[in-house]
Protein backbone atom coordinates (compact mmCIF):
# COMPACT_ATOMS: atom_id res chain seq x y z
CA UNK A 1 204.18 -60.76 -126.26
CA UNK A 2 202.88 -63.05 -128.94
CA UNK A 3 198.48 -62.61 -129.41
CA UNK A 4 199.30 -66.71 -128.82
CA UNK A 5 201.04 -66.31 -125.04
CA UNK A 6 197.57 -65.97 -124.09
CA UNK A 7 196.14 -69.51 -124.51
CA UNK A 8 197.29 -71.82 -121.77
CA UNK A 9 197.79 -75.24 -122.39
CA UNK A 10 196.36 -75.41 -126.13
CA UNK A 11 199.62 -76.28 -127.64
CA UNK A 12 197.24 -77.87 -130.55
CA UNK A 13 195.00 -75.46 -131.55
CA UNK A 14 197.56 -73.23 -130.90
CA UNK A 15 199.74 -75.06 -134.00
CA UNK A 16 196.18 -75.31 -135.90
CA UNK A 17 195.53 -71.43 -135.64
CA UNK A 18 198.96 -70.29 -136.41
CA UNK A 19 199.34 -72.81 -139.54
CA UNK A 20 196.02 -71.49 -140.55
CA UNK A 21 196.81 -67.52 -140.18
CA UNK A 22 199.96 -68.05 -142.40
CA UNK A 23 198.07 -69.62 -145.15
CA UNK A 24 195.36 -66.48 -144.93
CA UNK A 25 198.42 -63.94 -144.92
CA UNK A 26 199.84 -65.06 -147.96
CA UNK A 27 196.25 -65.18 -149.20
CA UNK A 28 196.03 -61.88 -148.65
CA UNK A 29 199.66 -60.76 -149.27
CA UNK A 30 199.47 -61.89 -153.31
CA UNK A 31 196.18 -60.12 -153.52
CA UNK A 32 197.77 -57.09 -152.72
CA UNK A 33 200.46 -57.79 -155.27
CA UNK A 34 197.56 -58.47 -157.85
CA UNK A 35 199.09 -61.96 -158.27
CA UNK A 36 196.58 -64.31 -155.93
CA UNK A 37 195.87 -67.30 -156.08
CA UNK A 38 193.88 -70.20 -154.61
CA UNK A 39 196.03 -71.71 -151.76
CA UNK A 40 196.33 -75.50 -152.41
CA UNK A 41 195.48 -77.44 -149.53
CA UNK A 42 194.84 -74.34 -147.11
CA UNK A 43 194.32 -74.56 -143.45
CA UNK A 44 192.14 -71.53 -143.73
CA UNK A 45 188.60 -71.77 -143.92
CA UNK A 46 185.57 -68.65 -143.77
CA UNK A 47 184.21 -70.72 -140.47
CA UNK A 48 185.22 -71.94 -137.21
CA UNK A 49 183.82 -73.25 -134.14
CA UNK A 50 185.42 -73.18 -130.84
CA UNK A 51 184.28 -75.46 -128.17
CA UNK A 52 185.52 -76.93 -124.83
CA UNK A 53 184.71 -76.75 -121.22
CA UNK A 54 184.12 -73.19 -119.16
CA UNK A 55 187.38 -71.72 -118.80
CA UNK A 56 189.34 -73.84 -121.92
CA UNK A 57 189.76 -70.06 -123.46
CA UNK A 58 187.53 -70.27 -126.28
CA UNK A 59 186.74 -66.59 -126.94
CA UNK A 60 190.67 -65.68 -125.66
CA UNK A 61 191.74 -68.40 -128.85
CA UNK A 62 188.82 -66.36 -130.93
CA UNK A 63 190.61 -62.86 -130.67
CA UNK A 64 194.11 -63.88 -131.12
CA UNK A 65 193.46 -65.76 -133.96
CA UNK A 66 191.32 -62.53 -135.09
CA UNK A 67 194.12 -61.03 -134.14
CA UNK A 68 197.07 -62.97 -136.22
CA UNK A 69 194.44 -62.58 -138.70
CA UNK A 70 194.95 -58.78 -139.30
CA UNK A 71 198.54 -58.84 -138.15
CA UNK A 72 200.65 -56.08 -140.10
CA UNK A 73 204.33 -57.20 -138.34
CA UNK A 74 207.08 -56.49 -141.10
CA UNK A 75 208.62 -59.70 -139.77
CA UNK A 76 205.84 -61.75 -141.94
CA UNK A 77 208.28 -60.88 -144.81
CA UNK A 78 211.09 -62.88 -143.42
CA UNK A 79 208.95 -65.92 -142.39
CA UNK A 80 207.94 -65.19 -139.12
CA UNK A 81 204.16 -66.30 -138.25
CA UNK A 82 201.48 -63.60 -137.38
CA UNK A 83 200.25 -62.74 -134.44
CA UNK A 84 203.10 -60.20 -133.24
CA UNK A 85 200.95 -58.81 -130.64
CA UNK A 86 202.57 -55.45 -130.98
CA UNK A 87 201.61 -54.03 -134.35
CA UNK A 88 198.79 -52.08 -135.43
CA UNK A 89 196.13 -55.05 -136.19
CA UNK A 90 197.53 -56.92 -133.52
CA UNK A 91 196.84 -54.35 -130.90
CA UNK A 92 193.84 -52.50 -132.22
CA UNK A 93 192.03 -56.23 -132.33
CA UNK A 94 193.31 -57.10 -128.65
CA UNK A 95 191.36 -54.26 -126.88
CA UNK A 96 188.54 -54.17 -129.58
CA UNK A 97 188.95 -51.24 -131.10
CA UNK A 98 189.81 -52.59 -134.95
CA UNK A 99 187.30 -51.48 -137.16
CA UNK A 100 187.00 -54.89 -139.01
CA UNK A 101 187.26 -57.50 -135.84
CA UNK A 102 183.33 -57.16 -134.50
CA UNK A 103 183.40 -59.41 -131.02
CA UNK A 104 180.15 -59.82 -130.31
CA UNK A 105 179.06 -61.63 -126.97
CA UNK A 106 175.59 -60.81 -124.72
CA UNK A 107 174.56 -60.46 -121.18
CA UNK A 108 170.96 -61.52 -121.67
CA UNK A 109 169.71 -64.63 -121.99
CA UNK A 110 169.89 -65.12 -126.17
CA UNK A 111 171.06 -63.35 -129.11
CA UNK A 112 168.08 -62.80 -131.06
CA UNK A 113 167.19 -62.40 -134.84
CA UNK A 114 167.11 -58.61 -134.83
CA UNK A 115 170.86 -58.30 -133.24
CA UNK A 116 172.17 -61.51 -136.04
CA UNK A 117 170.61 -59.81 -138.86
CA UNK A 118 172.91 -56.84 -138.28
CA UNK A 119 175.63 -59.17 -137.93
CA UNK A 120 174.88 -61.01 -141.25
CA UNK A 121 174.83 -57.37 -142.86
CA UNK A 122 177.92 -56.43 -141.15
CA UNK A 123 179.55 -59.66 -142.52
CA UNK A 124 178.54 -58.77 -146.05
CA UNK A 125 180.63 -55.82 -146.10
CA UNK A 126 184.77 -55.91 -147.45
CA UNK A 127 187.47 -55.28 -144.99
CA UNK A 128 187.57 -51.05 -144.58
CA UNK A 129 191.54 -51.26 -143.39
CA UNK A 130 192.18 -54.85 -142.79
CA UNK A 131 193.10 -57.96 -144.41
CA UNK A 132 190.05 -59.34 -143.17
CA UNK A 133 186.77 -58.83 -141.91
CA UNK A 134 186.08 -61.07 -138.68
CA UNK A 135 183.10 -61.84 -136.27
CA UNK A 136 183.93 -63.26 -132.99
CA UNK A 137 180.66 -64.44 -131.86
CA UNK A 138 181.61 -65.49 -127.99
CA UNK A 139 178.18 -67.13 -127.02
CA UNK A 140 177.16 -68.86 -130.22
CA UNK A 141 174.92 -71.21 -127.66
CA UNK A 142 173.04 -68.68 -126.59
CA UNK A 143 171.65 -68.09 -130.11
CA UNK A 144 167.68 -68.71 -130.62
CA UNK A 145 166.38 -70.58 -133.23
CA UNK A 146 165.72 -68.19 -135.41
CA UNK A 147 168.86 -66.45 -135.19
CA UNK A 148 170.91 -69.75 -135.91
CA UNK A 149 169.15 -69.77 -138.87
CA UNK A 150 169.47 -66.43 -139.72
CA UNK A 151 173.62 -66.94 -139.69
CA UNK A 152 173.42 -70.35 -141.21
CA UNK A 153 172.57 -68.39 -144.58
CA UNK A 154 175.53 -65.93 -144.28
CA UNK A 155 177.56 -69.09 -143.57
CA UNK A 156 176.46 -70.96 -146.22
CA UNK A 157 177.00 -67.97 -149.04
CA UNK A 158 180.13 -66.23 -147.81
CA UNK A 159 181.71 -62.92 -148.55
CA UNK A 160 185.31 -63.85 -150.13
CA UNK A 161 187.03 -61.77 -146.89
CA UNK A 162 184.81 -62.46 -144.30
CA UNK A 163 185.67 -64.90 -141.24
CA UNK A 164 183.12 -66.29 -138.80
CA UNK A 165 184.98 -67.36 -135.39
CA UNK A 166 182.14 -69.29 -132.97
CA UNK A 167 182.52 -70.34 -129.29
CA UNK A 168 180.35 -72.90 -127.96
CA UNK A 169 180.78 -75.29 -125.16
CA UNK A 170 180.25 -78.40 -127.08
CA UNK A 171 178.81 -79.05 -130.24
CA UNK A 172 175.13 -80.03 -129.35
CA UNK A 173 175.43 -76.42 -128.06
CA UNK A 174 175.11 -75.02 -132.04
CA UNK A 175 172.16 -75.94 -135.21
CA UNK A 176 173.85 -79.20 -136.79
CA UNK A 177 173.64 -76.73 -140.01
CA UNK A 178 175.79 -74.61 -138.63
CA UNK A 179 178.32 -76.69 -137.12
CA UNK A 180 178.65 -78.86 -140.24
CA UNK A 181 179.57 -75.99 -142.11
CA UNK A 182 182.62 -74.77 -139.63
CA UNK A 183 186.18 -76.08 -138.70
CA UNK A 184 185.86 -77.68 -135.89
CA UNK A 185 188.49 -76.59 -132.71
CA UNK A 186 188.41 -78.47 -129.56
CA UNK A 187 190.14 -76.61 -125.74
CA UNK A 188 190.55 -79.03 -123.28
CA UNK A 189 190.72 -77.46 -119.70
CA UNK A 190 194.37 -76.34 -119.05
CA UNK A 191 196.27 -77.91 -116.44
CA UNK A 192 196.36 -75.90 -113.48
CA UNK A 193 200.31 -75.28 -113.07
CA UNK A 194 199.92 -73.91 -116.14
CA UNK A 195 196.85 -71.75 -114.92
CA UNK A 196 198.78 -70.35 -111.78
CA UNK A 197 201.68 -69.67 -114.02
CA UNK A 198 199.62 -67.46 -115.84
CA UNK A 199 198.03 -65.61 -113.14
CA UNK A 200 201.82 -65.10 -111.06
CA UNK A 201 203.50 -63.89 -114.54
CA UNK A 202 200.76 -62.28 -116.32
CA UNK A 203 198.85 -60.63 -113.25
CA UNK A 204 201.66 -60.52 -110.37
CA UNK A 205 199.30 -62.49 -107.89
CA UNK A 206 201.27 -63.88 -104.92
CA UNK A 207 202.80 -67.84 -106.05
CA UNK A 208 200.39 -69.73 -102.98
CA UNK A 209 197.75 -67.71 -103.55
CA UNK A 210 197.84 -68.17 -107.60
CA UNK A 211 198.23 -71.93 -106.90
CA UNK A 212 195.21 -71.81 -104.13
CA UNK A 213 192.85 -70.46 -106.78
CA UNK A 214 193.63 -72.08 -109.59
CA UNK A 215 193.62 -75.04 -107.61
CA UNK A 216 190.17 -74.27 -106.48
CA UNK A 217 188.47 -73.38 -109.92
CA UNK A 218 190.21 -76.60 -111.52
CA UNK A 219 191.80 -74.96 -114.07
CA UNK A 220 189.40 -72.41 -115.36
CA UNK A 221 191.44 -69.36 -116.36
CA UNK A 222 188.58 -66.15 -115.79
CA UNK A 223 187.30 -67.83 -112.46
CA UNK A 224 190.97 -68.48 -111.10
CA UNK A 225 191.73 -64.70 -111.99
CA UNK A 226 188.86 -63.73 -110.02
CA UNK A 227 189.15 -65.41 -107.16
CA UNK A 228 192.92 -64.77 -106.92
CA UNK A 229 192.20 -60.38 -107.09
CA UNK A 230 188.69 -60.29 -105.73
CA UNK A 231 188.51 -60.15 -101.80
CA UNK A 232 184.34 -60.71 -102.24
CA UNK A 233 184.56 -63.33 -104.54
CA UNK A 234 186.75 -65.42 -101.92
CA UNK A 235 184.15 -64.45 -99.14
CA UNK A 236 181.25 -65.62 -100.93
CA UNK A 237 183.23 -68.99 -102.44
CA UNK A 238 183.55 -70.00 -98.49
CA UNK A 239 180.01 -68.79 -97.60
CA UNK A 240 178.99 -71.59 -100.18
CA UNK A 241 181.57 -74.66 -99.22
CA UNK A 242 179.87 -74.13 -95.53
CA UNK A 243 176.70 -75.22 -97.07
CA UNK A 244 176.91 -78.69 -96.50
CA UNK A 245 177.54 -78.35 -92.84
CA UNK A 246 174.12 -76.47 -92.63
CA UNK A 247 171.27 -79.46 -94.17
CA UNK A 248 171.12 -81.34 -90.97
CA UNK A 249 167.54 -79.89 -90.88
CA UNK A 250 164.56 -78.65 -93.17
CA UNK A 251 165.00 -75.01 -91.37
CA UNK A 252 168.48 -74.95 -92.58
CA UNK A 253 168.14 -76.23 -95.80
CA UNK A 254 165.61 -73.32 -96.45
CA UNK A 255 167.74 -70.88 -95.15
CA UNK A 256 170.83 -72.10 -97.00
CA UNK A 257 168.82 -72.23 -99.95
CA UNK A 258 167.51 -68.78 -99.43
CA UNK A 259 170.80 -67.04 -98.37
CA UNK A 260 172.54 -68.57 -101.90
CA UNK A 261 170.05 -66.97 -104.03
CA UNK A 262 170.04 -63.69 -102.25
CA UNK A 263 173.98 -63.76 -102.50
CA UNK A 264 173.77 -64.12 -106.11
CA UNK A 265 171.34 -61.11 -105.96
CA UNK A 266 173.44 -59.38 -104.21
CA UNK A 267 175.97 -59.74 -107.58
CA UNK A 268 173.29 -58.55 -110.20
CA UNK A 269 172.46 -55.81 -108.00
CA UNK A 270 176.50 -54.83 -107.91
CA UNK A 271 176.98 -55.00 -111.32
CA UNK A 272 173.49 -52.99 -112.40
CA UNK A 273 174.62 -50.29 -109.86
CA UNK A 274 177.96 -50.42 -111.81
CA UNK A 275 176.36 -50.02 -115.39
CA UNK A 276 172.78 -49.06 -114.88
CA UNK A 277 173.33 -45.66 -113.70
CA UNK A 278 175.61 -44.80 -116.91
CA UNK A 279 173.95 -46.04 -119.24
CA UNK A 280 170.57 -44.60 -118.24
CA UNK A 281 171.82 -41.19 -118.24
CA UNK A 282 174.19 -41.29 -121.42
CA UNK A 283 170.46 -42.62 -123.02
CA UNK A 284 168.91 -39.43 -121.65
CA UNK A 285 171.60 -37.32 -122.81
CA UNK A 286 171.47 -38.77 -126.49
CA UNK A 287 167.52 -38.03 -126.10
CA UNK A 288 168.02 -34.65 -124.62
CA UNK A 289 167.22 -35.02 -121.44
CA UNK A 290 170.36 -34.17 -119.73
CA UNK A 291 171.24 -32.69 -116.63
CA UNK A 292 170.20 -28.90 -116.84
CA UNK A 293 166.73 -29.54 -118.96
CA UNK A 294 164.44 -30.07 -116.39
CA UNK A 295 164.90 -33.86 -116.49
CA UNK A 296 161.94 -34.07 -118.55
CA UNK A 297 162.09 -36.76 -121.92
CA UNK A 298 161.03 -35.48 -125.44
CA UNK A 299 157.42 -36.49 -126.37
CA UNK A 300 157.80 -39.97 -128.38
CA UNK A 301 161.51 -41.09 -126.35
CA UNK A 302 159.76 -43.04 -123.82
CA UNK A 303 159.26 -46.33 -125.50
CA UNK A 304 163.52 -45.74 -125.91
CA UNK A 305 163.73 -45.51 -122.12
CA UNK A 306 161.60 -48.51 -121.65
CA UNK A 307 163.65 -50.69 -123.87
CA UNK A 308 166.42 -49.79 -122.09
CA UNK A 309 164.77 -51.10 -118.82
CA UNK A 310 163.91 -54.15 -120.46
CA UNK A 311 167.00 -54.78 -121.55
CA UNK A 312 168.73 -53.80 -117.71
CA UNK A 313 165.90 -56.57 -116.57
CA UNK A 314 167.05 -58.78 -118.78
CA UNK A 315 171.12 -58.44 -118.01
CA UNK A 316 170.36 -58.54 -114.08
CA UNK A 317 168.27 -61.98 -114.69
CA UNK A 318 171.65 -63.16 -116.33
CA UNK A 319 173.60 -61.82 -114.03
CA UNK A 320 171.93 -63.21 -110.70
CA UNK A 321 171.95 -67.21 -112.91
CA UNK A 322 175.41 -66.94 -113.77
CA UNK A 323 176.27 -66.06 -110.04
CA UNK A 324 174.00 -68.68 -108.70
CA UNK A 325 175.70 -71.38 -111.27
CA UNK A 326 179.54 -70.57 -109.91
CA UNK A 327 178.18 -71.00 -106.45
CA UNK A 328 176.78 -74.46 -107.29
CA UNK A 329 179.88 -75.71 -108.98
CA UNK A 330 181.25 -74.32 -106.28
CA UNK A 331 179.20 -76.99 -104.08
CA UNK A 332 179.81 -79.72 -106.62
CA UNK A 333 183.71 -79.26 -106.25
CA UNK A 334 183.50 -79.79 -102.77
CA UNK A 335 181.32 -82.76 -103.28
CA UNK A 336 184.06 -84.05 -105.40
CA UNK A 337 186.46 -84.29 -103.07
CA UNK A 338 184.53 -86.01 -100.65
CA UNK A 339 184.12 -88.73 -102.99
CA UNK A 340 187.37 -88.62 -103.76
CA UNK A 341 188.28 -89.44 -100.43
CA UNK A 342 186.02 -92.09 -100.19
CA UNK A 343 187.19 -94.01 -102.84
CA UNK A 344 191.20 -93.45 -101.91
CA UNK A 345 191.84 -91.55 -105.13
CA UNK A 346 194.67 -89.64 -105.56
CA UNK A 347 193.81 -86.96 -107.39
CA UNK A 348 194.40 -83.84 -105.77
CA UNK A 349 191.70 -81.97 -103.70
CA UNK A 350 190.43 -78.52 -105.31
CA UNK A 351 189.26 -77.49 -101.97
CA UNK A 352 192.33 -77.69 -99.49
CA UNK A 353 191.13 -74.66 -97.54
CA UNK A 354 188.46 -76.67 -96.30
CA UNK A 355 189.95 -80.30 -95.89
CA UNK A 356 188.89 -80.73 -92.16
CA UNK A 357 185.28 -80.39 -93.41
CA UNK A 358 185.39 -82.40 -96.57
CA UNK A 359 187.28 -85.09 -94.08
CA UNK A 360 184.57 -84.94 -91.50
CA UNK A 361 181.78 -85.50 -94.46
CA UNK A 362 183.38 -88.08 -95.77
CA UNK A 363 183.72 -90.35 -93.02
CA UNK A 364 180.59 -89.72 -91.91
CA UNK A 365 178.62 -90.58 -95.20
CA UNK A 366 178.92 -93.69 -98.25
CA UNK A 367 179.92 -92.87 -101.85
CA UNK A 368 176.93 -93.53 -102.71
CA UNK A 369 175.36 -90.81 -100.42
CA UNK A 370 177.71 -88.27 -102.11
CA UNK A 371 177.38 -89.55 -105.93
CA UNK A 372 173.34 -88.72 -105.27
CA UNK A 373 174.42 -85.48 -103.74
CA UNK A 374 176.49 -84.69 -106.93
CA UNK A 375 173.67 -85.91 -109.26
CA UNK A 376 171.11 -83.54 -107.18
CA UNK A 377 173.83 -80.11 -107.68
CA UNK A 378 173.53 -81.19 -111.25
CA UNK A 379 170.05 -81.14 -111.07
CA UNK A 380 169.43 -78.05 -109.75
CA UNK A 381 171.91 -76.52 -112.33
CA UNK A 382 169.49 -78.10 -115.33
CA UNK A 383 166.42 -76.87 -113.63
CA UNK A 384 167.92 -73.27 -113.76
CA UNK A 385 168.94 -73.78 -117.28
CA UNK A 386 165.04 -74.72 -118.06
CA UNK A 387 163.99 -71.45 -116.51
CA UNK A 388 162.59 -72.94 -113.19
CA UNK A 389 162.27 -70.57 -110.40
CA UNK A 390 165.40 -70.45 -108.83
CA UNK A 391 164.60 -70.79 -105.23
CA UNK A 392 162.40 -73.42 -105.80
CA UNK A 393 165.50 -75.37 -107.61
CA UNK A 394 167.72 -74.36 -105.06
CA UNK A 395 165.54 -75.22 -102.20
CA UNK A 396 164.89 -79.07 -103.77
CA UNK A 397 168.30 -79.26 -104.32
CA UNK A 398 169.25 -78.47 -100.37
CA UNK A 399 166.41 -80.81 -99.51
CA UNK A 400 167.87 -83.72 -101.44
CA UNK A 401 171.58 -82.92 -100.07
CA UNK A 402 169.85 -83.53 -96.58
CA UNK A 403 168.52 -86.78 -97.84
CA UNK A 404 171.79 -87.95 -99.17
C-alpha cells in the first residue's frame, strides 16, 4: 500500500506532494551520481505548511510525504513515483523509527524555546542514511513566541538537505514570518463516504457502524476511528448529546456542567494511569533508583523527578481540555442539526442516533434560539482556549443554553 492510500479525499495535495517528491528524488539521485544539478522550475521547496480543519489529515499528509521523501523503491528507476510504502525509508518513516524523519508533536500546552532550539540543531545536521533530513512538526500552533522565532531563523538560512513539514489549522495559527517563508498546502475535511471507507477497509469496522461514526464526527478521520473501536468513547459521546434535555433548570445546568468536566477528568486521569506509572519508574531506573535499592533517589536527582511531575501536570491539563473540547463539539453538532431542521435543509443529520431528541428541540424552540445556543458552545470553547477556568466556562455556557 502506497504511503499516499492514507490521505482521504486530498486528491490535490495528494498530486502536489507526489509531483514534488519526484522532483527531490532526482535531486537527490544526480547527487549521488556526482552529476546534480539545480532542478528548473521544481515543485520542491525546504518548507511547507499544512493546514485545514481537525481531522483534514495534516500530520498523516506530513509523514507520507516524509515518507516518499526517503523512499528507496527500485521502481523509481523505471518512472514510478515514491512513496512505495514497502521499502526501507518508506517503512522505517511510517512507524517513526528512521533516523533522519524527526516527528515532533507535544501533549502540553506549547512547544517552547528550549525543545525548538534542539530542533533547529537537529535540522543543521546532513542526512546520516537518508536522502533527506525531515522535521514533521505536527502542532506548529502550539509554538510560543519565542520558539516561532527561534525556527524562523533555521527557516530563513537552510541546510541544503533539510526539509521543514508544519501542520497548523489555518494560517493565523503560525508567525506571518514563518508562514511567508513555506509552501503553502490546504486539507479540506474529507467527505464522509470516503471516511467510512477507510475505517471498513483499513480497520475492518462493521459497514453501519463505520458509516454511524463517521457520520457523527463529520468527516474527521482520528475521531471517526475512535468512536467506531472505543466502547467508552461512544458512552461518553451520548452522555453529552443528553445535555440539552437537562437545562430546563439552574440545578441542572450546574450539574450538567459539573458532570462534563469531571468526565473529561475522568480521560486525563485514564491516560496518566496509562503513562504516568512507566515513565516514573523507567526515570527512577535511569537515576538508580530501581526496584531492589531501597527506593531511595541519589542526592542531587530530585529536581529530575520534579520536572518530570511538572511535565505529567502539564500533559493531564492537556489532556482533560482536549477531552472537554470533543465533548463540546460534540454539543455543537447536535445543535446543528436542530437548526438544520428548522430551516428545512437537507443536509444530512450527523446525529441520527438521537433524531427523536433533536426533533423534539426543534419544534419546541426558533432558529434563532438555537443560532445563540451555537454562538454560546463557541464561546465556551474560546474561553477554554484563553485559559479560563473550565467549570466556570462550562457552567456560563449551560446557563446561556437554558436562556436560549
Amino acid at each position: 500500500m502506497a504511503v499516499w492510500d492514507d490521505l482521504v479525499g486530498q486528491d490535490q495535495v495528494t498530486a502536489q506532494l507526489v509531483d514534488a517528491a519526484g522532483d527531490a528524488d532526482r535531486f537527490v539521485t544526480a547527487a549521488a551520481e556526482g552529476s546534480a544539478e539545480e532542478i528548473t522550475a521544481s515543485k520542491m521547496t525546504h518548507a511547507w505548511l499544512f493546514t485545514g480543519p481537525p481531522g483534514s489529515g495534516r500530520s498523516t499528509a506530513a509523514r507520507a510525504f516524509a515518507a516518499a521523501l526517503q523512499c528507496v523503491s527500485p521502481d523509481r528507476a523505471l518512472g514510478g513515483a515514491p512513496g512505495c510504502g514497502f521499502c526501507d525509508g518508506c517503512h522505517t518513516s511510517t512507524v517513526g523509527t528512521h533516523a533522519d524523519v524527526e516527528i515532533v508533536r507535544t501533549d502540553l500546552l506549547s512547544i517552547g524555546v528550549k525543545e525548538t532550539r534542539d530542533l533547529v540543531r537537529r535540522a543543521q545536521l546532513s542526512p546520516a542514511g537518508g536522502r533527506w533530513q525531515v522535521i514533521v512538526l505536527e502542532d506548529a500552533d502550539r509554538l510560543t513566541e519565542g520558539a516561532g522565532n527561534v525556527l524562523l531563523k533555521a527557516i530563513e538560512e537552510p541546510a541544503p538537505r533539510t526539509v521543514w513539514l508544519l501542520c497548523a489549522p489555518s494560517l493565523e495559527d503560525v508567525l506571518p514570518t514563518i508562514r511567508s517563508r513555506c509552501r503553502l498546502l490546504t486539507l479540506r475535511t474529507p467527505p464522509v463516504d470516503a471516511v467510512a471507507d477507510v475505517l471498513v477497509r483499513r480497520d475492518g469496522i462493521e459497514p453501519e457502524l463505520a458509516a454511524q461514526s463517521a457520520r457523527a464526527t463529520q468527516g474527521h478521520i482520528g475521531r471517526a476511528r475512535r468512536l467506531a473501536t472505543d466502547e467508552r468513547a461512544r458512552a461518553r459521546r451520548a452522555a453529552v448529546l443528553k445535555l440539552p434535555m437537562r437545562v430546563d433548570d439552574v440545578g441542572g445546568c450546574l450539574k450538567a456542567a459539573q458532570e462534563l468536566l469531571d468526565a473529561a477528568g475522568e480521560d486525563a486521569k485514564q491516560v496518566a494511569e496509562d503513562v504516568d506509572a512507566k515513565e516514573t519508574e523507567e526515570l527512577r531506573a535511569a537515576l538508580g533508583a530501581a526496584a531492589g535499592t531501597g527506593g531511595r533517589l541519589p542526592r542531587g536527582t530530585a529536581g529530575a523527578m520534579k520536572e518530570l511531575q511538572d511535565r505529567q501536570k502539564r500533559r493531564s491539563t492537556r489532556t482533560q481540555r482536549d477531552s472537554l473540547d470533543l465533548a463540546l463539539i460534540d454539543l455543537m453538532s447536535f445543535y446543528r442539526d436542530v437548526l438544520a431542521l428548522q430551516l428545512g435543509s437537507r443536509v444530512a443529520l450527523a446525529n441520527t442516533d438521537v433524531r427523536a431528541a433533536v426533533e423534539r428541540i426543534a419544534s419546541g424552540t426558533k432558529p434563532e434560539q438555537t443560532l445563540r445556543r451555537i454562538e454560546s458552545v463557541i464561546a465556551c470553547r474560546r474561553a477554554l482556549d484563553r485559559n479560563v477556568a473550565p467549570l466556570l466556562a462550562v457552567e456560563s455556557m449551560t446557563m446561556s443554553l437554558r436562556a436560549g
